[in-house]
PDB file of N, CA and C in Angstrom:
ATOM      1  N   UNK A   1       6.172  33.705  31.203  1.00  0.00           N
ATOM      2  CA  UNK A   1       7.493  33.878  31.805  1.00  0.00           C
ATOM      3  C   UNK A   1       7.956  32.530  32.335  1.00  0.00           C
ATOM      4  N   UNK A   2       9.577  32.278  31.466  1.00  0.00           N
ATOM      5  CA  UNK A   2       9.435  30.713  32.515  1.00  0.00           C
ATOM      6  C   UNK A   2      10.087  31.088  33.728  1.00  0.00           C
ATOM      7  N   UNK A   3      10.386  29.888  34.923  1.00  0.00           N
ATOM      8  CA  UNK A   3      10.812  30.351  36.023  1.00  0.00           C
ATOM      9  C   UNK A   3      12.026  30.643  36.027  1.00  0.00           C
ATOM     10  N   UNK A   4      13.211  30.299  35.359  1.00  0.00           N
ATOM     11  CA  UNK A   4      14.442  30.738  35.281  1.00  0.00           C
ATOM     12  C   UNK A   4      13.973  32.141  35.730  1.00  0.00           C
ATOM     13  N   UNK A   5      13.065  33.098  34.741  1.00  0.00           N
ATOM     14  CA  UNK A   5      12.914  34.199  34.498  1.00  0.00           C
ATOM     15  C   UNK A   5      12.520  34.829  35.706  1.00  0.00           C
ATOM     16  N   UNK A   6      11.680  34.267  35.906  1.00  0.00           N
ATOM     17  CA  UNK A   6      11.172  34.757  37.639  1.00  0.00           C
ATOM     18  C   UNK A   6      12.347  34.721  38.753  1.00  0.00           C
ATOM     19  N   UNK A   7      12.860  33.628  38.765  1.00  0.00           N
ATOM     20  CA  UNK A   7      13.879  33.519  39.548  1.00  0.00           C
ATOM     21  C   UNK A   7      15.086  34.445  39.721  1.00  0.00           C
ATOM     22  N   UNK A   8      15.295  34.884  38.382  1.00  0.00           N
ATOM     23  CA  UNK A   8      16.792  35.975  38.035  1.00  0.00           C
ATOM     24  C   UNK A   8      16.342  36.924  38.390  1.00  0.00           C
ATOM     25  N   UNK A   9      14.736  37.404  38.313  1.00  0.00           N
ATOM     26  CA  UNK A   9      14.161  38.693  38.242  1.00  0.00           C
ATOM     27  C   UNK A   9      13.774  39.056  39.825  1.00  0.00           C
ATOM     28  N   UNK A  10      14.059  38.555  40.739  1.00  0.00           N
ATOM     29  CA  UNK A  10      13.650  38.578  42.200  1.00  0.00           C
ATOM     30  C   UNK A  10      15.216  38.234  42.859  1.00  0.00           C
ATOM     31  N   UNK A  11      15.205  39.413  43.963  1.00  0.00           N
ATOM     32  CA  UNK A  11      16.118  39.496  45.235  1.00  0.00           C
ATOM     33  C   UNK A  11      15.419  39.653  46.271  1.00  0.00           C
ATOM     34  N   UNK A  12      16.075  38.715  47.828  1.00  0.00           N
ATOM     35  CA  UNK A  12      15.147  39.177  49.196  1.00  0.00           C
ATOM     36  C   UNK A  12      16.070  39.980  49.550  1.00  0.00           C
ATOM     37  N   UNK A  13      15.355  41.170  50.087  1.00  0.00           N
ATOM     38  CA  UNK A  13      15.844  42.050  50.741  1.00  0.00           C
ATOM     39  C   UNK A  13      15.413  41.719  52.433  1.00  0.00           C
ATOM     40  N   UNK A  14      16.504  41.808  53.617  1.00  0.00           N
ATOM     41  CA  UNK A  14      16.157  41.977  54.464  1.00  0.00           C
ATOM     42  C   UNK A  14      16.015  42.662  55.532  1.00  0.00           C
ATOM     43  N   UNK A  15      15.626  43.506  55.971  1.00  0.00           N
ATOM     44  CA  UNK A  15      15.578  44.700  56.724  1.00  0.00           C
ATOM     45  C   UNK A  15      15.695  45.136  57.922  1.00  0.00           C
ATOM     46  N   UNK A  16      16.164  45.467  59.432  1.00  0.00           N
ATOM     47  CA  UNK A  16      16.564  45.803  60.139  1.00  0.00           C
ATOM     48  C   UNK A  16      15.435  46.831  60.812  1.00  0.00           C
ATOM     49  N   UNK A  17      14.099  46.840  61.556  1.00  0.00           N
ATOM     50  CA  UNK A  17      13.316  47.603  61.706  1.00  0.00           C
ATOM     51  C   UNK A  17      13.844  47.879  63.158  1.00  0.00           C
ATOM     52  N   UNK A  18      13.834  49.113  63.579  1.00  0.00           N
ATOM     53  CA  UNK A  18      13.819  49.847  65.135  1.00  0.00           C
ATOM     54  C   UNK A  18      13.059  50.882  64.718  1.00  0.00           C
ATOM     55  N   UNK A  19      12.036  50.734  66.155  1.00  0.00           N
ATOM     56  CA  UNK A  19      11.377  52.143  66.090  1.00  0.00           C
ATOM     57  C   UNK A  19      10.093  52.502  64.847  1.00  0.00           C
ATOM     58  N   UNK A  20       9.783  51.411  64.035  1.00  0.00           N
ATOM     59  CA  UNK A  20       9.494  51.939  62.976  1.00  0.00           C
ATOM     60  C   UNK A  20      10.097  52.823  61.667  1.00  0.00           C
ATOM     61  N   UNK A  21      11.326  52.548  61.765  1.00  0.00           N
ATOM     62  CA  UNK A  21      12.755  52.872  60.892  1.00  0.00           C
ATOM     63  C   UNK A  21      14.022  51.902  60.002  1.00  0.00           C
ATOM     64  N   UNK A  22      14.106  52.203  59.410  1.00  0.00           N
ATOM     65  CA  UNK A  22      14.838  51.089  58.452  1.00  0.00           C
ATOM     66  C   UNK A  22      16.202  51.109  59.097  1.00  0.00           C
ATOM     67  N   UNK A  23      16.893  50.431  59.493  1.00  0.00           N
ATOM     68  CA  UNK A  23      18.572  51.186  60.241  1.00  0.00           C
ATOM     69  C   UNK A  23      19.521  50.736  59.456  1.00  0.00           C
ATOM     70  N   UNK A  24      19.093  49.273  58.525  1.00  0.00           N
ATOM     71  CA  UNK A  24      19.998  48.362  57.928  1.00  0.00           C
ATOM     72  C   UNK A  24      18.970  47.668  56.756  1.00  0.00           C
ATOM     73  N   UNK A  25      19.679  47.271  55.165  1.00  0.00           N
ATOM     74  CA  UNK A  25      19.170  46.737  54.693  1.00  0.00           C
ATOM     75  C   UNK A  25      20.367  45.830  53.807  1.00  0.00           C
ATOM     76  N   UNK A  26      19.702  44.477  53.506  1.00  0.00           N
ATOM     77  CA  UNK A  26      21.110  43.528  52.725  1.00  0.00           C
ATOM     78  C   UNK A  26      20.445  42.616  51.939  1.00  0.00           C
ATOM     79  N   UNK A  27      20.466  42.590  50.776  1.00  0.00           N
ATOM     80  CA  UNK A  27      20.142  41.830  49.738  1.00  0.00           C
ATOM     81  C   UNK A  27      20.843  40.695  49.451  1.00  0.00           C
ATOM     82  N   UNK A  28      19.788  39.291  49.031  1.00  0.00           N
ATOM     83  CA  UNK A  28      20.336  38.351  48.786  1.00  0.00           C
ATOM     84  C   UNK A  28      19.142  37.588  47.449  1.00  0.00           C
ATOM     85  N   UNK A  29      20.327  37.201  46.463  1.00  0.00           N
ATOM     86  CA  UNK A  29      19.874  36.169  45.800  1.00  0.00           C
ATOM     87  C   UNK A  29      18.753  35.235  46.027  1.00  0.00           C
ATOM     88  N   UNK A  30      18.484  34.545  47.335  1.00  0.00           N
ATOM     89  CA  UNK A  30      17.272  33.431  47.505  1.00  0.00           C
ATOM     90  C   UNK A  30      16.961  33.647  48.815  1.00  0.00           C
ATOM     91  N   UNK A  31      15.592  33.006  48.967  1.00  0.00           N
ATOM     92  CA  UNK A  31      15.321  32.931  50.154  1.00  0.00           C
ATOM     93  C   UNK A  31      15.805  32.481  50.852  1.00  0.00           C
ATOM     94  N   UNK A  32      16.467  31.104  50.570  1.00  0.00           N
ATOM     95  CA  UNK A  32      17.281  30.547  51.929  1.00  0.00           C
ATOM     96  C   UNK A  32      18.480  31.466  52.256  1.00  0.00           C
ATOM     97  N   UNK A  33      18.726  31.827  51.802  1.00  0.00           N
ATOM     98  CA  UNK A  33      20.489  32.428  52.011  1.00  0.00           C
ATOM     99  C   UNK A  33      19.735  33.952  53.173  1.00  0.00           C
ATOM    100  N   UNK A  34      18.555  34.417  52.565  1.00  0.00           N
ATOM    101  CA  UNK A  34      17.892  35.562  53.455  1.00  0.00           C
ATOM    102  C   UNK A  34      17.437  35.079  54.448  1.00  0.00           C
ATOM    103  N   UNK A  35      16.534  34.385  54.820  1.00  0.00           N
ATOM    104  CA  UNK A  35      16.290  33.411  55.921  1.00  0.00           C
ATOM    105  C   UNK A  35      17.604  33.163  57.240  1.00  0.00           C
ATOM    106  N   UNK A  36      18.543  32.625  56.649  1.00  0.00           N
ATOM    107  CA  UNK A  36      19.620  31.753  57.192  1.00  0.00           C
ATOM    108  C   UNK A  36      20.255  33.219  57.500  1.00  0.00           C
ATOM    109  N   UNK A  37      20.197  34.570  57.237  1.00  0.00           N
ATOM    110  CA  UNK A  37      20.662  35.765  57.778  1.00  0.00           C
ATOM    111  C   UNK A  37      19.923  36.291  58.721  1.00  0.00           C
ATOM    112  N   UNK A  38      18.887  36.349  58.895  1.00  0.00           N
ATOM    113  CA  UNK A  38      17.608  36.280  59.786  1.00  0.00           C
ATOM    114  C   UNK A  38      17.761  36.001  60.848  1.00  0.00           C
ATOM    115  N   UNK A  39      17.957  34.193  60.589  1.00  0.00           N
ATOM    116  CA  UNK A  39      18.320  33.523  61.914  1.00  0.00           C
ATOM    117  C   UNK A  39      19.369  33.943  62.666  1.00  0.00           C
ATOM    118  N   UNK A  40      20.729  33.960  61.959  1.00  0.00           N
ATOM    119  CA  UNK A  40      21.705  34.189  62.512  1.00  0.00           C
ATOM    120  C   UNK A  40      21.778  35.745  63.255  1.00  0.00           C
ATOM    121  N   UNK A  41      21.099  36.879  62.579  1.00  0.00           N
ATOM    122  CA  UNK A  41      21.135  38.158  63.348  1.00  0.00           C
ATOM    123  C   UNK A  41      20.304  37.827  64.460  1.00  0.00           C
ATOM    124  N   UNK A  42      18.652  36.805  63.986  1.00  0.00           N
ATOM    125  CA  UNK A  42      18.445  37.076  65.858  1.00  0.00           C
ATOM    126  C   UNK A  42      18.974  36.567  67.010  1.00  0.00           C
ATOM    127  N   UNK A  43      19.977  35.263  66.315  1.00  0.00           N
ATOM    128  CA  UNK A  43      20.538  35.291  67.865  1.00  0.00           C
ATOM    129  C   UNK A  43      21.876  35.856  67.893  1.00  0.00           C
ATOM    130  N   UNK A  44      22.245  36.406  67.180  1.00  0.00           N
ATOM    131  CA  UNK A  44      23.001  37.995  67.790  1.00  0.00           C
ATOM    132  C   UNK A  44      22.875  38.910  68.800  1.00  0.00           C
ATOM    133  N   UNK A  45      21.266  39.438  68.383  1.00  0.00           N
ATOM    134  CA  UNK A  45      20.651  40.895  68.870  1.00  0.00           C
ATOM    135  C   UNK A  45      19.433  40.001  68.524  1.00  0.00           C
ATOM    136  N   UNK A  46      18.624  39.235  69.911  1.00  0.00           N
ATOM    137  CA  UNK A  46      17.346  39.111  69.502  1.00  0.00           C
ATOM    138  C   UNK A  46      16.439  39.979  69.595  1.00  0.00           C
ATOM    139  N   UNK A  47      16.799  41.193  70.618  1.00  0.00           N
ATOM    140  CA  UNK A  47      15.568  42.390  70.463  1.00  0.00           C
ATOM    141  C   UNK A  47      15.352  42.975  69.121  1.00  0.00           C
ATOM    142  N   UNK A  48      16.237  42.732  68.231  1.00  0.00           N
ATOM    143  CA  UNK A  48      15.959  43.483  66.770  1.00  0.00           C
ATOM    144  C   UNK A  48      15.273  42.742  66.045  1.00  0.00           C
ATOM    145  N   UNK A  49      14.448  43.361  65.342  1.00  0.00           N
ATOM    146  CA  UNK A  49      13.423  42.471  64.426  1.00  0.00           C
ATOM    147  C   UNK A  49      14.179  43.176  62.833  1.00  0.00           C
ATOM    148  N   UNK A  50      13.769  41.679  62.284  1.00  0.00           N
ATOM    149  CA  UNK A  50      14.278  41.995  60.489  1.00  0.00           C
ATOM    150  C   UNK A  50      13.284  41.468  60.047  1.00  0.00           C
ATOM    151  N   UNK A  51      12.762  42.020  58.928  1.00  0.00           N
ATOM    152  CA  UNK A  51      11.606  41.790  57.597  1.00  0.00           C
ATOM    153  C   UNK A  51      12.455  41.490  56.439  1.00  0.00           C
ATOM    154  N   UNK A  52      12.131  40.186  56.003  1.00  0.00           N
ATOM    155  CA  UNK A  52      12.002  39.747  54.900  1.00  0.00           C
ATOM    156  C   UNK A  52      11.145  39.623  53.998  1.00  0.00           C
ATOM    157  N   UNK A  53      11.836  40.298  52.697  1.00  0.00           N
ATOM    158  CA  UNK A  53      10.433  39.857  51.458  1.00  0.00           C
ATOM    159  C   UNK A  53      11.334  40.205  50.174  1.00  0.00           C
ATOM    160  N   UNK A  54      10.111  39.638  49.385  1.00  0.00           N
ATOM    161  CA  UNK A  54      10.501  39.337  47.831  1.00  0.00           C
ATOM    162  C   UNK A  54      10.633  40.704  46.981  1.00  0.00           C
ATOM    163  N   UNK A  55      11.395  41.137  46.484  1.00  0.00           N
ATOM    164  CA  UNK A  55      11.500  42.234  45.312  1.00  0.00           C
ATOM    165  C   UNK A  55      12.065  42.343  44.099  1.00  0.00           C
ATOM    166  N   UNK A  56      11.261  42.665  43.211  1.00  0.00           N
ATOM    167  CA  UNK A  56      11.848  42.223  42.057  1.00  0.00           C
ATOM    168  C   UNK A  56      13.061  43.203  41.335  1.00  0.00           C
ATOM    169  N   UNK A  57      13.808  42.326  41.166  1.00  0.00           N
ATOM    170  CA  UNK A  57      15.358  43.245  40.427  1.00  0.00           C
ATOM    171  C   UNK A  57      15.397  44.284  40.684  1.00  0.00           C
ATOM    172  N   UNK A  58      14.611  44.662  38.845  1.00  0.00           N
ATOM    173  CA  UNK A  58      14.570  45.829  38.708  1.00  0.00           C
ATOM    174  C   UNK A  58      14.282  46.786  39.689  1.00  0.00           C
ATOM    175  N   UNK A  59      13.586  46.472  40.750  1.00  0.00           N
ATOM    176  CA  UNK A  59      13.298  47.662  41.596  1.00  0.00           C
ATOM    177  C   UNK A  59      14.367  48.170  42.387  1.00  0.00           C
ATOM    178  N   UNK A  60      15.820  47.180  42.676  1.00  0.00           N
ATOM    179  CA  UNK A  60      16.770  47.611  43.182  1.00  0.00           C
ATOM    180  C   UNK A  60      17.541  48.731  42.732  1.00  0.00           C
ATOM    181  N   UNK A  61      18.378  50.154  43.771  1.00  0.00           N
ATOM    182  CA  UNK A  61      18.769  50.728  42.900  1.00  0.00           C
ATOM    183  C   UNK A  61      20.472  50.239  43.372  1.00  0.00           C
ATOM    184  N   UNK A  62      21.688  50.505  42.403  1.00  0.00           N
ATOM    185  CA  UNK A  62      22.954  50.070  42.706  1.00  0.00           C
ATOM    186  C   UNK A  62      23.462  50.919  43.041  1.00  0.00           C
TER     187      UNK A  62
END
């Protein structure tokens, strides 16, 4: 697989945890762009925690 391939084939999803509950989720193209959403929600609402991670495409549904 070259990396183009890898690259097209992966979105970060980032997630919004309370409670042990999903409340919010928002997909992005790259890590930085997910990251740089991260930052900016915690100093919004720093009591809220968000998880970031890698998922590939296909697993998204539209």
């Amino acid at each position: 697989m070259t990396e183009a391939n890898t690259v097209s084939s992966m979105v970060w999803k980032c997630e919004q945890i309370r409670a042990g509950q999903v409340y919010n989720r928002v997909m992005f193209d790259t890590k930085e762009e997910a990251e740089q959403f991260r930052v900016q929600m915690n100093k919004a609402e720093p009591d809220l925690f968000w998880r970031v991670e890698a998922v590939e495409a296909r697993m998204v549904w539209n």
